[in-house]
Protein backbone atom coordinates (compact mmCIF):
# COMPACT_ATOMS: atom_id res chain seq x y z
CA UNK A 1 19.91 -11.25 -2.19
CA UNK A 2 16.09 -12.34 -3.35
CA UNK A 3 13.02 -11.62 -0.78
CA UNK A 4 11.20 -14.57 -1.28
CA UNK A 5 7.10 -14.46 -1.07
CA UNK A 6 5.68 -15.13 2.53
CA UNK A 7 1.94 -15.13 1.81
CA UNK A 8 1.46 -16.89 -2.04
CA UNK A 9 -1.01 -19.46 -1.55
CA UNK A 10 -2.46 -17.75 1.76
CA UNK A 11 -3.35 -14.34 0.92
CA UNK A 12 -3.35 -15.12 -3.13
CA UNK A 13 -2.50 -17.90 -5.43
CA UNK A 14 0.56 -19.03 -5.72
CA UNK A 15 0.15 -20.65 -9.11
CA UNK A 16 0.83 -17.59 -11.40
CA UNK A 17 -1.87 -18.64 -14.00
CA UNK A 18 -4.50 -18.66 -11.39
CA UNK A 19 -2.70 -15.43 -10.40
CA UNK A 20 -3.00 -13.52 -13.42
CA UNK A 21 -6.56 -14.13 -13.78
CA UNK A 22 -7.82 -13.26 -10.60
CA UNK A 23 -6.06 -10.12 -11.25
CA UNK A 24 -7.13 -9.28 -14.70
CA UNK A 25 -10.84 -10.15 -13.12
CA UNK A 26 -10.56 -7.70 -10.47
CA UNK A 27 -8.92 -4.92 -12.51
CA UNK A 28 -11.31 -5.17 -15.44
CA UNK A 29 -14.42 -4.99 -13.29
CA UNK A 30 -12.31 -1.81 -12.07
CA UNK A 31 -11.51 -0.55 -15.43
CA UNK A 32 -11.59 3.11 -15.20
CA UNK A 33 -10.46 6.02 -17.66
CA UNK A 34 -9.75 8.37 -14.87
CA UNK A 35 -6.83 10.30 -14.44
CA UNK A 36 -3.49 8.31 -13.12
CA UNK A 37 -2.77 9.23 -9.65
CA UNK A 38 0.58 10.06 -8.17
CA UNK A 39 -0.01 8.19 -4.96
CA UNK A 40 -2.51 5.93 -3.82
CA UNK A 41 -3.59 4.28 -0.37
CA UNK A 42 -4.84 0.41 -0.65
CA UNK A 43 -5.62 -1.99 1.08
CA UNK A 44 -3.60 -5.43 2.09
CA UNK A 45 -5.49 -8.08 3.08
CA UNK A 46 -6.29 -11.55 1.39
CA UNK A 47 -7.28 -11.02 -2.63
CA UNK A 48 -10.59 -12.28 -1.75
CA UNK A 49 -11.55 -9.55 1.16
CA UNK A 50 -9.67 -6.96 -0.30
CA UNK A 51 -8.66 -7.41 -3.90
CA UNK A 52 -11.50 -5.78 -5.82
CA UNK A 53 -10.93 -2.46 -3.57
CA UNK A 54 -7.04 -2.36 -4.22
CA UNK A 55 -8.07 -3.04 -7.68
CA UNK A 56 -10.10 0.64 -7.77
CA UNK A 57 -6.60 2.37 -7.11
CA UNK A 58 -4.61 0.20 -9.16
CA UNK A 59 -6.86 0.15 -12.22
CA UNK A 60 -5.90 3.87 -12.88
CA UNK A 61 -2.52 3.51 -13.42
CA UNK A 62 -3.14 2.08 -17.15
CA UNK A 63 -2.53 5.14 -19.02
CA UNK A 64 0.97 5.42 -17.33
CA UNK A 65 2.17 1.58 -17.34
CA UNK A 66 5.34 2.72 -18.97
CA UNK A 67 6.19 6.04 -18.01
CA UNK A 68 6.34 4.75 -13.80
CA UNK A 69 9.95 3.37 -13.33
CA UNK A 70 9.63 3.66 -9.72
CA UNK A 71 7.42 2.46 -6.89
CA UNK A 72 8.11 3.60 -3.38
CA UNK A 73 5.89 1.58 -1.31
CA UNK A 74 5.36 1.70 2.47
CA UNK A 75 3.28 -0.76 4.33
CA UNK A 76 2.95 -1.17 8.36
CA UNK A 77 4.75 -3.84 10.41
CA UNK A 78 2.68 -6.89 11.79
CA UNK A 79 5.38 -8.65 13.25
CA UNK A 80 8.62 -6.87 14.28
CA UNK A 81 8.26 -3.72 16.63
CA UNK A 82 10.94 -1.28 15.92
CA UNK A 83 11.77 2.34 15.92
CA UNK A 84 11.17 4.63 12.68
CA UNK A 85 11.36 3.34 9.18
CA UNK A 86 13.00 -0.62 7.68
CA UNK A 87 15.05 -1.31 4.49
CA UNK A 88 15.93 -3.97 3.30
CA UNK A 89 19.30 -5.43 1.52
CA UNK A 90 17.47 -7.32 -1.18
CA UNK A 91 18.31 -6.64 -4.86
CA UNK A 92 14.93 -8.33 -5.71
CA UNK A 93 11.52 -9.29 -4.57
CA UNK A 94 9.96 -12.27 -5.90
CA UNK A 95 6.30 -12.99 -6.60
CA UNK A 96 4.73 -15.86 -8.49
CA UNK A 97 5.16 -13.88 -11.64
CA UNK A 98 8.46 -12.80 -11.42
CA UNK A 99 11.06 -11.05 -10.12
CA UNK A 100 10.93 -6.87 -8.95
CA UNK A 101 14.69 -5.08 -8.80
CA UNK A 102 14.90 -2.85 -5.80
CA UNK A 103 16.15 0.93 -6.55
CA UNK A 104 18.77 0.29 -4.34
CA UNK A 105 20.49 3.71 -4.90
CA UNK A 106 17.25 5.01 -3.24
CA UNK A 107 17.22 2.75 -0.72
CA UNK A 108 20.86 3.60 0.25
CA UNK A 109 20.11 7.43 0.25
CA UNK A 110 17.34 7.11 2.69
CA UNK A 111 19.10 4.73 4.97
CA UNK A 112 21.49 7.61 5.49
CA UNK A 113 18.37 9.16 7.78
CA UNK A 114 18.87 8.52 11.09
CA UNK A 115 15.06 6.90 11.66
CA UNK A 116 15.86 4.78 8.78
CA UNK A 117 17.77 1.28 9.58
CA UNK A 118 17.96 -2.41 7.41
CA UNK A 119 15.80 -5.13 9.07
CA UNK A 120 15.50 -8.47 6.86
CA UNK A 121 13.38 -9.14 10.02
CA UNK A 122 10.71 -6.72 9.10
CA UNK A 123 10.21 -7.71 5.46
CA UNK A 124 11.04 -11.36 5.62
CA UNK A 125 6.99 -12.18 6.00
CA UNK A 126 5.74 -8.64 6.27
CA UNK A 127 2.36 -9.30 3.50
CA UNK A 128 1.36 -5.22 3.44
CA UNK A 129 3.75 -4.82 1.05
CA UNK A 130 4.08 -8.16 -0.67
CA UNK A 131 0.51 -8.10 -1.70
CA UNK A 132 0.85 -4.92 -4.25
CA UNK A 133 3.83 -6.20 -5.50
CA UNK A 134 1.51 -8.52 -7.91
CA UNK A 135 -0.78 -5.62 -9.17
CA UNK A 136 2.06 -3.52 -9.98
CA UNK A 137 3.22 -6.19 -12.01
CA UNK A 138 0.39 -6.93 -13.94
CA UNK A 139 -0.62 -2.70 -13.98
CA UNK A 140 3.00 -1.74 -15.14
CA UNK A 141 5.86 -2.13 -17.39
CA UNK A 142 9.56 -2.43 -16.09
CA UNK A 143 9.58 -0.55 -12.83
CA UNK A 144 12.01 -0.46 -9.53
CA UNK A 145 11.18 -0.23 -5.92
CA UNK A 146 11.59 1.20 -2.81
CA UNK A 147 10.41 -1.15 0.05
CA UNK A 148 9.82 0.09 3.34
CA UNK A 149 8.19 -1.20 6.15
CA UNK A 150 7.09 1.57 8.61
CA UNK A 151 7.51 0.76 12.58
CA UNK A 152 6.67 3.43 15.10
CA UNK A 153 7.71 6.43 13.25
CA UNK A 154 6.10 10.03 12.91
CA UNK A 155 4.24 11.35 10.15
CA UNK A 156 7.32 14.22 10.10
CA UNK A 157 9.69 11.30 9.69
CA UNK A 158 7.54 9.33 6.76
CA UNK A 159 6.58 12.78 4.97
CA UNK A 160 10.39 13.82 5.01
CA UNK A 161 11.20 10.25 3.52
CA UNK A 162 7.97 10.57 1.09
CA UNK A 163 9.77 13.95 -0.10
CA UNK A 164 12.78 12.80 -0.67
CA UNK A 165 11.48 9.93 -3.08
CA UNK A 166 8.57 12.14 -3.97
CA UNK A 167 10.39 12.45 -7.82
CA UNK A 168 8.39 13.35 -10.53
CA UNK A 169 5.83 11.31 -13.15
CA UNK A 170 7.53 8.36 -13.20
CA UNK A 171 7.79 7.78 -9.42
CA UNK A 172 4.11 6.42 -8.29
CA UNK A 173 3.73 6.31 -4.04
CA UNK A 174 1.92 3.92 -2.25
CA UNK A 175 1.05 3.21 0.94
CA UNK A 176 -0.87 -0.06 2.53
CA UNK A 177 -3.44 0.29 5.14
CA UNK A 178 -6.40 -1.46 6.18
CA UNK A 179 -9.10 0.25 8.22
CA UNK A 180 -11.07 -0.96 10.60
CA UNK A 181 -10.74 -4.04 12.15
CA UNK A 182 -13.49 -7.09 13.64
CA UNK A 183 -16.43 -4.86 14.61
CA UNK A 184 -19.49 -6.06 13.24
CA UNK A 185 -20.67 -4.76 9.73
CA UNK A 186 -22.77 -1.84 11.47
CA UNK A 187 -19.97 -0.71 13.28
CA UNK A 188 -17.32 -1.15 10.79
CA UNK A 189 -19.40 1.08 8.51
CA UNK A 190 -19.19 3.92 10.94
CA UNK A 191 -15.89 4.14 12.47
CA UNK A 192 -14.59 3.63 8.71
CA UNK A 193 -16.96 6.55 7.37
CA UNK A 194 -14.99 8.43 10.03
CA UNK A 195 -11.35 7.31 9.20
CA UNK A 196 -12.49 8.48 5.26
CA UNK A 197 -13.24 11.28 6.36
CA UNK A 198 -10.24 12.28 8.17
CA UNK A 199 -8.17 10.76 5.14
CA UNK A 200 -9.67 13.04 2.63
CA UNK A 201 -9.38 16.24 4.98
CA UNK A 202 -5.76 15.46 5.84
CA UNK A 203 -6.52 15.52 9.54
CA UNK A 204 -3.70 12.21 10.64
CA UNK A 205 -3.85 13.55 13.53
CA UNK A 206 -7.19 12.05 14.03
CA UNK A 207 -5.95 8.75 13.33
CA UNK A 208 -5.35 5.88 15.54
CA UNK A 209 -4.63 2.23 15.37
CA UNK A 210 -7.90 1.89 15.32
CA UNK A 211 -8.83 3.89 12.74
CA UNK A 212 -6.30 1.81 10.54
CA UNK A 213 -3.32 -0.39 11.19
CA UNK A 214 -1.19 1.56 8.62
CA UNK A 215 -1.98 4.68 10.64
CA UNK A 216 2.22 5.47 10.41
CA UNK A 217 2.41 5.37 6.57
CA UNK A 218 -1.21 7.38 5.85
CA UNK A 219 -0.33 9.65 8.72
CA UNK A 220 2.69 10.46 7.00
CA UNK A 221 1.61 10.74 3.28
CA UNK A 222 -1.23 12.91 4.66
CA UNK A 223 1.10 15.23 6.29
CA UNK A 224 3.21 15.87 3.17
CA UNK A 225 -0.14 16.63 1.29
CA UNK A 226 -1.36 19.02 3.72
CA UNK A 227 2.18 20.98 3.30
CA UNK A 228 2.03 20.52 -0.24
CA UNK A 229 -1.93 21.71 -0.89
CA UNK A 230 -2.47 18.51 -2.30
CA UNK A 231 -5.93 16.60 -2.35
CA UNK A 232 -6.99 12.77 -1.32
CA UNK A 233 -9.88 11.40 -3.00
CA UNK A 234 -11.55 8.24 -1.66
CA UNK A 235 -13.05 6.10 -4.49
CA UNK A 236 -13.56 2.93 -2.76
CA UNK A 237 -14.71 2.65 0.24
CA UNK A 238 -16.27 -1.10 2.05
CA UNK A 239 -15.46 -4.13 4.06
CA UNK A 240 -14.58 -8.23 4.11
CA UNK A 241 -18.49 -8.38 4.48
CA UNK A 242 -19.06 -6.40 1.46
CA UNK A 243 -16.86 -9.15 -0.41
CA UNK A 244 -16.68 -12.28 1.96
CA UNK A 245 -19.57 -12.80 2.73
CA UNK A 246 -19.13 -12.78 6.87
CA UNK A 247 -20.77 -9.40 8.36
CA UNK A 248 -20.12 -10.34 12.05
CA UNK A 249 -16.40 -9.83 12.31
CA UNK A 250 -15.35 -7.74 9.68
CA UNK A 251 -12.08 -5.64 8.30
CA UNK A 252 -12.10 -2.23 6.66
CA UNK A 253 -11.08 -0.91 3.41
CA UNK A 254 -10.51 1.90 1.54
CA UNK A 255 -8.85 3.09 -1.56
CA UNK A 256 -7.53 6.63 -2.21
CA UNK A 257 -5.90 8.58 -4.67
CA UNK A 258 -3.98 11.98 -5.04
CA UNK A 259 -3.79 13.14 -8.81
């Protein structure tokens, strides 16, 4: 069972030429020699609003492009509602350049929690996870991963998944979030300055919807860090008017890391 794309040609090109480039673009202009992070936040919007901030994160993971065989990444629901945490059945996901295997093994192990339940539903045009798959291609090697689309869950219940899938160097977390969300540029700025800072003191608990639609995910990665005396770094940190162009009705992002 394949997961088709949902968003290729809406939120980024479908053509996988025109794909690759905008990619490489974004990623170069990112090029960093920083340390490879363990887990990263980013954002999941349309390449041209969001791309060059995801890029930040994903830029970093160049030093490690073989030694990560698995990505366990955990996005927000836009569509479905539901209780707790969504697998899915698939074997694959497909993007425009190529094909993704699913750890399945993992994905059976979790689905054993009682929070934890298959819904095609929730993945079938879910794009918060969909649009990292394309990064991690072009970032990494051969790699698995572990979908999962968050619903109304705790951050106890994402931080004990998190753990259990936590692994060691070659499992790389990460979780999609936008911030903010049509406030004017002024405004934006603020309430996102806010959300950062609550991010990088692990305070979830000062999180809302508001503060970021992937609130469940972050909450719960930020949990797991604050048991684990772990630190989140912001290292990018603007908005669709920053790269779009439009500062009356604007979307937050930011990009994190923990090392």
């Amino acid at each position: 069972m394949n997961r088709q794309p949902a968003v290729a040609g809406s939120f980024y090109p479908v053509n996988p030429q025109q794909l690759q480039q905008i990619l490489t673009h974004y990623l170069h202009n990112a090029e960093t020699d920083a340390k490879a992070p363990k887990a990263i936040i980013a954002p999941h919007a349309g390449y041209i609003y969001s791309g060059e901030i995801a890029a930040t994160a994903y830029a970093r993971l160049k030093t490690v492009h073989s030694r990560i065989r698995r990505v366990v990444l955990i996005g927000p629901s836009h569509r479905v509602g539901f209780q707790g945490l969504a697998v899915s059945q698939a074997d694959t996901f497909i993007t425009p350049l190529g094909s993704i295997p699913v750890d399945t093994q993992a994905v059976q192990t979790i689905a054993q929690l009682s929070f934890v339940q298959y819904i095609e539903q929730a993945h079938s045009h879910e794009h918060s996870l969909e649009v990292q798959l394309p990064f991690l291609q072009v970032m990494l090697d051969d790699f698995s991963i572990v979908p999962i689309v968050a619903g109304d869950a705790s951050p106890e219940q994402v931080s004990q998944v998190l753990t259990a899938l936590w692994g060691d160097d070659e499992t790389l977390i990460v979780i999609s979030s936008d911030l903010s969300h049509y406030h004017d540029y002024a405004t934006a700025q603020r309430l996102d300055s806010a959300t950062s800072a609550a991010i990088e003191n692990l305070q979830y608990e000062k999180l809302n919807f508001e503060s970021a639609c992937g609130r469940v995910p972050v909450s719960g990665l930020l949990k797991l860090a604050r048991d684990n005396g772990l630190t989140v770094k912001n290292i990018d940190l603007r908005n669709s008017g920053d790269t779009a162009g439009d500062k009356q009705r604007v979307v937050g992002y930011g990009a994190y890391i923990i090392e």
